[in-house]
C-alpha atoms as a PDB file:
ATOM      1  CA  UNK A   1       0.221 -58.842 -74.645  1.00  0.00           C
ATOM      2  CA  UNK A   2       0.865 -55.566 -72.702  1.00  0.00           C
ATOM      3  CA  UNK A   3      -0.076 -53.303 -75.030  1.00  0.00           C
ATOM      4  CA  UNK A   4      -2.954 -54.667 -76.158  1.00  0.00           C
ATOM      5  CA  UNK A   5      -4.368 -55.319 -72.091  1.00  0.00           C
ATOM      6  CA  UNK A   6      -2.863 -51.035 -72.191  1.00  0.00           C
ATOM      7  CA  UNK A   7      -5.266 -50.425 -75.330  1.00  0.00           C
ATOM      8  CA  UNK A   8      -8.594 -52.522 -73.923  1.00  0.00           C
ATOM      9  CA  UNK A   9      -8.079 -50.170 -70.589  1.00  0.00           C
ATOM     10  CA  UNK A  10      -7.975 -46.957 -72.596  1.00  0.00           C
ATOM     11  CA  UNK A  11     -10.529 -48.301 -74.751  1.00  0.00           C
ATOM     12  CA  UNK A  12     -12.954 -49.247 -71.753  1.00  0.00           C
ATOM     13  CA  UNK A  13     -12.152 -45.290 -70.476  1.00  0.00           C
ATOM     14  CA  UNK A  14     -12.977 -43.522 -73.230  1.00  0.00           C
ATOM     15  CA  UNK A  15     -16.076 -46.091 -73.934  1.00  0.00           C
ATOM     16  CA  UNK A  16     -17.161 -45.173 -70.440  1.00  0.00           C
ATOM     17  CA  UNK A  17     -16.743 -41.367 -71.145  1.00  0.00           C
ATOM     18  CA  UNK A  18     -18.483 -40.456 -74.128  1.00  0.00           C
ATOM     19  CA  UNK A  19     -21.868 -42.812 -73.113  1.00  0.00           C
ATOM     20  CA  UNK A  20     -24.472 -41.086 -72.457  1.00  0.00           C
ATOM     21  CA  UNK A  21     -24.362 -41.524 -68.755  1.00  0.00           C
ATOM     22  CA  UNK A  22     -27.070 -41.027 -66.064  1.00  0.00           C
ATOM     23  CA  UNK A  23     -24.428 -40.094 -63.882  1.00  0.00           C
ATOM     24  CA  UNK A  24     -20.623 -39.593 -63.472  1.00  0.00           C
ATOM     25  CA  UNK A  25     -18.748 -39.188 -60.840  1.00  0.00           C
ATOM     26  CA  UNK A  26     -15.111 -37.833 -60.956  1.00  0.00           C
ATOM     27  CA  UNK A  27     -13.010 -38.891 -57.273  1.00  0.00           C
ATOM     28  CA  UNK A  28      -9.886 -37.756 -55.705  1.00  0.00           C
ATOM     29  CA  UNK A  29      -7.948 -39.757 -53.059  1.00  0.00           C
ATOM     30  CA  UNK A  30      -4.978 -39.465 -50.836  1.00  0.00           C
ATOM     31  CA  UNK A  31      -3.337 -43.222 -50.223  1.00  0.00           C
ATOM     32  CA  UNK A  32      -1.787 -45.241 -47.338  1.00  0.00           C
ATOM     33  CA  UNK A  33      -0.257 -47.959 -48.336  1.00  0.00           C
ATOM     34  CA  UNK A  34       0.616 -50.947 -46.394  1.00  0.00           C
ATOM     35  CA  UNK A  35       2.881 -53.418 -47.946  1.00  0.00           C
ATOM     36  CA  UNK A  36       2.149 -56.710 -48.007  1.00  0.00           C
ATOM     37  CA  UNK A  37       3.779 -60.109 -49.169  1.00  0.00           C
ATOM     38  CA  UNK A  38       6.763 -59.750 -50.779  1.00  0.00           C
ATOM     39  CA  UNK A  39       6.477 -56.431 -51.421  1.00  0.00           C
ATOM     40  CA  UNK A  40       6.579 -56.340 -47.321  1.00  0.00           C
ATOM     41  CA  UNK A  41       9.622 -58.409 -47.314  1.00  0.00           C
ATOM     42  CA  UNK A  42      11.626 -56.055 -49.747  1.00  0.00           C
ATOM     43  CA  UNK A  43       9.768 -52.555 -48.239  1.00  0.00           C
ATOM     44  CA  UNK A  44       7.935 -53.010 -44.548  1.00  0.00           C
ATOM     45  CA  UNK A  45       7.049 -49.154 -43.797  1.00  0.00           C
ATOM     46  CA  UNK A  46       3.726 -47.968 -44.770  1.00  0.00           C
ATOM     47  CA  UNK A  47       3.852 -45.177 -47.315  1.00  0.00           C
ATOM     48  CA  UNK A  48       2.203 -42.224 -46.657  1.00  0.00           C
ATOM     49  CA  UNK A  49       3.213 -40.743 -50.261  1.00  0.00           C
ATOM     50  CA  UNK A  50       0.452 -42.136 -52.872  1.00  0.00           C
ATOM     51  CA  UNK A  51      -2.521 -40.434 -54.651  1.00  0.00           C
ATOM     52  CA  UNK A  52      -5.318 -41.679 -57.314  1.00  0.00           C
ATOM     53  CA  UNK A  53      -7.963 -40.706 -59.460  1.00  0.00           C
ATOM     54  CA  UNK A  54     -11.233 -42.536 -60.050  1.00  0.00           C
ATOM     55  CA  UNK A  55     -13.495 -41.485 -63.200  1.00  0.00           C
ATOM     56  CA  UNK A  56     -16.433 -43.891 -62.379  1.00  0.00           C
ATOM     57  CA  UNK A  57     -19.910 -44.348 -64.916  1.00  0.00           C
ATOM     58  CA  UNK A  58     -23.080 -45.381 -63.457  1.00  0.00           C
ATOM     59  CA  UNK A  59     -25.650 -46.396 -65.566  1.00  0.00           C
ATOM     60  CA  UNK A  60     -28.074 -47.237 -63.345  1.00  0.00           C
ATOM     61  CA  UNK A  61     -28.662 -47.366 -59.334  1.00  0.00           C
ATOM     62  CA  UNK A  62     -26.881 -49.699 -58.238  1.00  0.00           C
ATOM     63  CA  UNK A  63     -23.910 -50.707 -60.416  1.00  0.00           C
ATOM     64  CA  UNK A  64     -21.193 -48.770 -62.232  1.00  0.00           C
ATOM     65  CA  UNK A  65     -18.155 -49.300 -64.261  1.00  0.00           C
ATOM     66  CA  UNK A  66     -15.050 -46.794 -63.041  1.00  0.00           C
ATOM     67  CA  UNK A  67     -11.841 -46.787 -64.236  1.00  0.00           C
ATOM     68  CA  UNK A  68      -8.501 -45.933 -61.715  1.00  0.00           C
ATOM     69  CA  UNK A  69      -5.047 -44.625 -62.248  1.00  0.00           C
ATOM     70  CA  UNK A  70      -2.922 -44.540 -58.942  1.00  0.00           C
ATOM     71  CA  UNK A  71       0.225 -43.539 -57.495  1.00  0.00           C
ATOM     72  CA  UNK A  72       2.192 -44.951 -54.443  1.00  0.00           C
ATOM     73  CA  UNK A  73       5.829 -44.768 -53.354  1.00  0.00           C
ATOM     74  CA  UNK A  74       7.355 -47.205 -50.408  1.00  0.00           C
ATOM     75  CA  UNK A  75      10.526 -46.349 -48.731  1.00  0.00           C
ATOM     76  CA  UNK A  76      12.408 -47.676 -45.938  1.00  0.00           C
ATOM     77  CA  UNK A  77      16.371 -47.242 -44.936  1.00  0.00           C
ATOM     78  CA  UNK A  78      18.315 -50.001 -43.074  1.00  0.00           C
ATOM     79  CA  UNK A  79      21.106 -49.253 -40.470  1.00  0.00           C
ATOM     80  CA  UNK A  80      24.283 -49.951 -41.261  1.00  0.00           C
ATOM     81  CA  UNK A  81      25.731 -53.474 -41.621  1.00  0.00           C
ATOM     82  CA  UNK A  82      27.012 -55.806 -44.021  1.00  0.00           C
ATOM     83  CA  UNK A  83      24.692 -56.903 -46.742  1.00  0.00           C
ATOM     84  CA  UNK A  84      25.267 -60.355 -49.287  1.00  0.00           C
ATOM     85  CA  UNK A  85      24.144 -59.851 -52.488  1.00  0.00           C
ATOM     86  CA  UNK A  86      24.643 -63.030 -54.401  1.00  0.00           C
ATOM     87  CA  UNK A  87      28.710 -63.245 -54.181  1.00  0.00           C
ATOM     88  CA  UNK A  88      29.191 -59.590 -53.502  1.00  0.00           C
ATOM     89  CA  UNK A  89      29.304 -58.306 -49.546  1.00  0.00           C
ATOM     90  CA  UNK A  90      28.529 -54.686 -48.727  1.00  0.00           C
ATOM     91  CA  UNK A  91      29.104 -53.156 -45.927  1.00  0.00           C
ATOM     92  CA  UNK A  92      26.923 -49.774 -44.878  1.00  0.00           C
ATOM     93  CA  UNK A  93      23.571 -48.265 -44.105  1.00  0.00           C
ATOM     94  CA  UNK A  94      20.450 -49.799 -47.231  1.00  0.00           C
ATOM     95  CA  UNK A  95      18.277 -47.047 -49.055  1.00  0.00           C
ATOM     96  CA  UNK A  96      15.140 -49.630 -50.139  1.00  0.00           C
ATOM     97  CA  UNK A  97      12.661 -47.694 -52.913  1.00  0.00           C
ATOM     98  CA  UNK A  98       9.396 -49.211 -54.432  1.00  0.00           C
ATOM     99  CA  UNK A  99       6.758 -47.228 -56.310  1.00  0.00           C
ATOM    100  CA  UNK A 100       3.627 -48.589 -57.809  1.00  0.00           C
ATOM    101  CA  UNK A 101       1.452 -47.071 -60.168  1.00  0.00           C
ATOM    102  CA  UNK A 102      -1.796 -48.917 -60.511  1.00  0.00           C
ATOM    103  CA  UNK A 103      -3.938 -48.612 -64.181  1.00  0.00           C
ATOM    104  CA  UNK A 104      -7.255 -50.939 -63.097  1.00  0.00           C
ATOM    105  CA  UNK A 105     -11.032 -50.788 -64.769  1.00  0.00           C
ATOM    106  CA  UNK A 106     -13.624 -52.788 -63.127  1.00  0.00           C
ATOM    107  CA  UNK A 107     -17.217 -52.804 -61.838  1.00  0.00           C
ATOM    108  CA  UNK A 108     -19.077 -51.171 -58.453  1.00  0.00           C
ATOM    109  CA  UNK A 109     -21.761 -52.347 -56.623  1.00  0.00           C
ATOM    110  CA  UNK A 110     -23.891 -49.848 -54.605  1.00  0.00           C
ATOM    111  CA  UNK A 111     -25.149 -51.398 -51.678  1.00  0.00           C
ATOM    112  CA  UNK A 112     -27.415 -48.507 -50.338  1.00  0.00           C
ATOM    113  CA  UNK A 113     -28.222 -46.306 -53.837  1.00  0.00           C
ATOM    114  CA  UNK A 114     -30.447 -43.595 -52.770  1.00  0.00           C
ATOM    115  CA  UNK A 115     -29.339 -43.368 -48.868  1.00  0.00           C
ATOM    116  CA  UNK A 116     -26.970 -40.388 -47.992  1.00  0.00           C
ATOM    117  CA  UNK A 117     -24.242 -42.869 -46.823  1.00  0.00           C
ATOM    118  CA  UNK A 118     -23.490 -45.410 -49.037  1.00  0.00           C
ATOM    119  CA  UNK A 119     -21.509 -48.620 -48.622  1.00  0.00           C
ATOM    120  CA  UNK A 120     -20.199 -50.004 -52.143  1.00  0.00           C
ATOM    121  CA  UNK A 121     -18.063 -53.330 -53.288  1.00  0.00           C
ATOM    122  CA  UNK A 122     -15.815 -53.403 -55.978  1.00  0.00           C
ATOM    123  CA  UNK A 123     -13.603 -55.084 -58.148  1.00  0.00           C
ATOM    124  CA  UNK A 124     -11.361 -54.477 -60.941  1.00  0.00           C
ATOM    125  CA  UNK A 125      -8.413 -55.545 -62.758  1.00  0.00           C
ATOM    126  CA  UNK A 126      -5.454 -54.362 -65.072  1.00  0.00           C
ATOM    127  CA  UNK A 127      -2.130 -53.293 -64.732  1.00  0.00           C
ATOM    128  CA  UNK A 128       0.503 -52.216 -62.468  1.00  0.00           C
ATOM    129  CA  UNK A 129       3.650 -50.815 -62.854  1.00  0.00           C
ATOM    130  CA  UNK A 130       6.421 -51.415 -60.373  1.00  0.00           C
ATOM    131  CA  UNK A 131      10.002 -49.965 -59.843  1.00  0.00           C
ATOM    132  CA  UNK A 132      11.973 -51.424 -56.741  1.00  0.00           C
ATOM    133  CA  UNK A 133      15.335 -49.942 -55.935  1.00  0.00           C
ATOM    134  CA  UNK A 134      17.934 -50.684 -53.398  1.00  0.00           C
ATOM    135  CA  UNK A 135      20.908 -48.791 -52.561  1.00  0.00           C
ATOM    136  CA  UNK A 136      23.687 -49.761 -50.534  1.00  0.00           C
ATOM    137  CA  UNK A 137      26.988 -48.039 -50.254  1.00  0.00           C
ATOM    138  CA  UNK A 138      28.776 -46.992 -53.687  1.00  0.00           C
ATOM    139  CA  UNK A 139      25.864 -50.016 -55.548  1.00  0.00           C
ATOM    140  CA  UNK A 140      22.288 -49.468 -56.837  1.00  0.00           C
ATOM    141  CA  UNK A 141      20.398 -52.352 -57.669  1.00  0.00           C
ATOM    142  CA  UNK A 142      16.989 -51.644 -59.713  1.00  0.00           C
ATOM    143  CA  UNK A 143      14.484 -53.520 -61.247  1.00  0.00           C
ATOM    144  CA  UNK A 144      10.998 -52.774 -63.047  1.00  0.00           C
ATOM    145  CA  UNK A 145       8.219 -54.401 -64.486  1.00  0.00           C
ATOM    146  CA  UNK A 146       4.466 -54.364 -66.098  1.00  0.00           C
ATOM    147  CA  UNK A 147       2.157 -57.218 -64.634  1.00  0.00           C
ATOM    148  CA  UNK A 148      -0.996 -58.153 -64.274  1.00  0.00           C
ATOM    149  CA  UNK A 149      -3.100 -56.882 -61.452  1.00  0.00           C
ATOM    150  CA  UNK A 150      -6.900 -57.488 -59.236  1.00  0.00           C
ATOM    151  CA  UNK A 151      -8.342 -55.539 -56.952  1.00  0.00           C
ATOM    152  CA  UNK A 152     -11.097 -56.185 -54.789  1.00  0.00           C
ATOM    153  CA  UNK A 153     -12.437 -52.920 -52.765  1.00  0.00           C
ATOM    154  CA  UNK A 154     -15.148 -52.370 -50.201  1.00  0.00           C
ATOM    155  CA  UNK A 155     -15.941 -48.658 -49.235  1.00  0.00           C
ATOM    156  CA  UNK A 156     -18.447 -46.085 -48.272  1.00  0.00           C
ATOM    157  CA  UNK A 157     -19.183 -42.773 -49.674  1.00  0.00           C
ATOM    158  CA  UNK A 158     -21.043 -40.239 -47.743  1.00  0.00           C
ATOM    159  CA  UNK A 159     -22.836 -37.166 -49.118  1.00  0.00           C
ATOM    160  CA  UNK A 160     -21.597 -33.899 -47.895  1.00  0.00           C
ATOM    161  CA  UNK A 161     -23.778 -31.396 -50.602  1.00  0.00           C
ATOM    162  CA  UNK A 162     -25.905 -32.231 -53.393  1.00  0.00           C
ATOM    163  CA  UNK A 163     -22.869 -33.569 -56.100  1.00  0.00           C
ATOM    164  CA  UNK A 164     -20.089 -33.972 -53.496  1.00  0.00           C
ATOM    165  CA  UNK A 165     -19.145 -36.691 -51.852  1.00  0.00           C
ATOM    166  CA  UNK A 166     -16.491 -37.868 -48.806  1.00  0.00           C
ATOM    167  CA  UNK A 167     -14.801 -41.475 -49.627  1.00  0.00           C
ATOM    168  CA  UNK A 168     -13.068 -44.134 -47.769  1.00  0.00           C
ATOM    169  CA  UNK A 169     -12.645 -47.556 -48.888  1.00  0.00           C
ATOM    170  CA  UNK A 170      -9.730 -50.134 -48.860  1.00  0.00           C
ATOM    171  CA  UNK A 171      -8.414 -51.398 -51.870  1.00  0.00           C
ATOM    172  CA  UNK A 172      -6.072 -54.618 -51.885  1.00  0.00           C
ATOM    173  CA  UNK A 173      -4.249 -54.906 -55.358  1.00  0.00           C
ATOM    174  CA  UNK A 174      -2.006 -58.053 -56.306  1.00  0.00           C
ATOM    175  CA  UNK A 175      -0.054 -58.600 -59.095  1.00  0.00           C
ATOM    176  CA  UNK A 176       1.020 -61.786 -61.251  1.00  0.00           C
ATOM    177  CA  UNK A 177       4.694 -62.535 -61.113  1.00  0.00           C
ATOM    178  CA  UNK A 178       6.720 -62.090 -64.428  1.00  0.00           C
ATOM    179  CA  UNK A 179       9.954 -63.319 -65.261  1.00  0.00           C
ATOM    180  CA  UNK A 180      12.190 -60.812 -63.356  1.00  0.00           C
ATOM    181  CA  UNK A 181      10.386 -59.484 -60.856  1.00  0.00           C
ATOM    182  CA  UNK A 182       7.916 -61.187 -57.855  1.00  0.00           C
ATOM    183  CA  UNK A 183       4.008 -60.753 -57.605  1.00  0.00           C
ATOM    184  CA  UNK A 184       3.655 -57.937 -55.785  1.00  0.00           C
ATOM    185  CA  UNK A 185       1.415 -56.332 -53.508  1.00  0.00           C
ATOM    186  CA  UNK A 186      -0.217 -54.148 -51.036  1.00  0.00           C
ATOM    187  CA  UNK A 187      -3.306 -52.502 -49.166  1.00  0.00           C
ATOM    188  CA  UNK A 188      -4.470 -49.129 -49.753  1.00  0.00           C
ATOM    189  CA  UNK A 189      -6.328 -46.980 -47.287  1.00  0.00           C
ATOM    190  CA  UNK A 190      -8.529 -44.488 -49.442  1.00  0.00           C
ATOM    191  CA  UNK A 191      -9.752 -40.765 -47.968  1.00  0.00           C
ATOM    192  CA  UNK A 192     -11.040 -38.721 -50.856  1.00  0.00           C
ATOM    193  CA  UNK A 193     -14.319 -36.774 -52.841  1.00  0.00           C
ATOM    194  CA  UNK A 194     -16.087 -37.494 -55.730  1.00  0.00           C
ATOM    195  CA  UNK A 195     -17.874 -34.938 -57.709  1.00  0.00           C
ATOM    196  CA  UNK A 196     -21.196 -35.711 -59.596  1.00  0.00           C
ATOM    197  CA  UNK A 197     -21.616 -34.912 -63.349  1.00  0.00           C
ATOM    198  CA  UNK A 198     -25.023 -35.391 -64.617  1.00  0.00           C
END
């Protein structure tokens, strides 16, 4: 089911690429992420490691269809103690890692088109890939999975020269439990540009 969810997203990006667009914008964004859920309850430090690209397509004023691949690592260390895992106790300080990378298509709404600042909504779904990690002592515990993932996002872009402009939005992202691991997820804070091809 994966790889075929993998092969519509691709499919959608390259669909989106090669149309003959009225304009396309190309974005750039540095990520804070704030965990959330049980993502919060395994990692509770913001990350201030996580970057994304946007290609988006807008066919006419006030909607578009983008397409986003993102990166975000969570980290947090616990002081030393002694830690129960299942019928195993370990005693020391807890390394916690969890890294995310989002794959998402979806669909914009421009609120304000033709003004120099515009505020957008957006929502998209897809995939997102998660790694968690804990270390404790001498043990490493690790588990990873693909699941399903939404994302709602409200932003504003503001025009800084004629084809360039500053971003921030916030972009929530949840994902559907699987078998082994938890639904996940977390907020991201969004400062970037986007670059106008026309």
């Amino acid at each position: 089911m994966y790889k075929s969810i993998i092969a519509s997203i691709v499919l959608a990006f390259v669909a989106c690429n090669i149309a003959t667009a009225q304009v396309q914008t190309y974005g750039f964004n540095y990520v804070i992420g704030v965990p959330t859920g049980n993502k919060a309850d395994f990692v509770s430090d913001a990350s201030y490691r996580g970057a994304s690209f946007e290609f988006t397509y807008v066919p006419d004023d006030a909607f578009g269809l983008h397409f986003e691949a993102g990166w975000n690592h969570f980290y947090q260390s616990l002081p030393k103690a002694t830690y129960e895992f299942g019928t195993l106790a370990i005693t020391g300080k807890q390394y916690r890692y969890s890294t995310s990378v989002p794959i998402i298509v979806g669909i914009n709404y421009l609120i304000l088109p033709e003004a120099a600042i515009i505020p957008y909504v957006a929502f998209g779904a897809g995939l997102m890939y998660t790694e968690s990690t804990l270390e404790a002592g001498l043990y490493s515990i690790s588990r990873e999975a693909w699941q399903f993932a939404v994302k709602p996002e409200l932003g504003v872009a503001i025009q800084l020269t004629d084809g360039l402009y500053g971003k921030v939005s916030a972009k929530y992202y949840q994902t559907i439990k699987t078998e082994d691991v938890k639904g996940q997820s977390f907020l991201g804070v969004n400062m970037g540009l986007a670059f106008i091809v026309q």
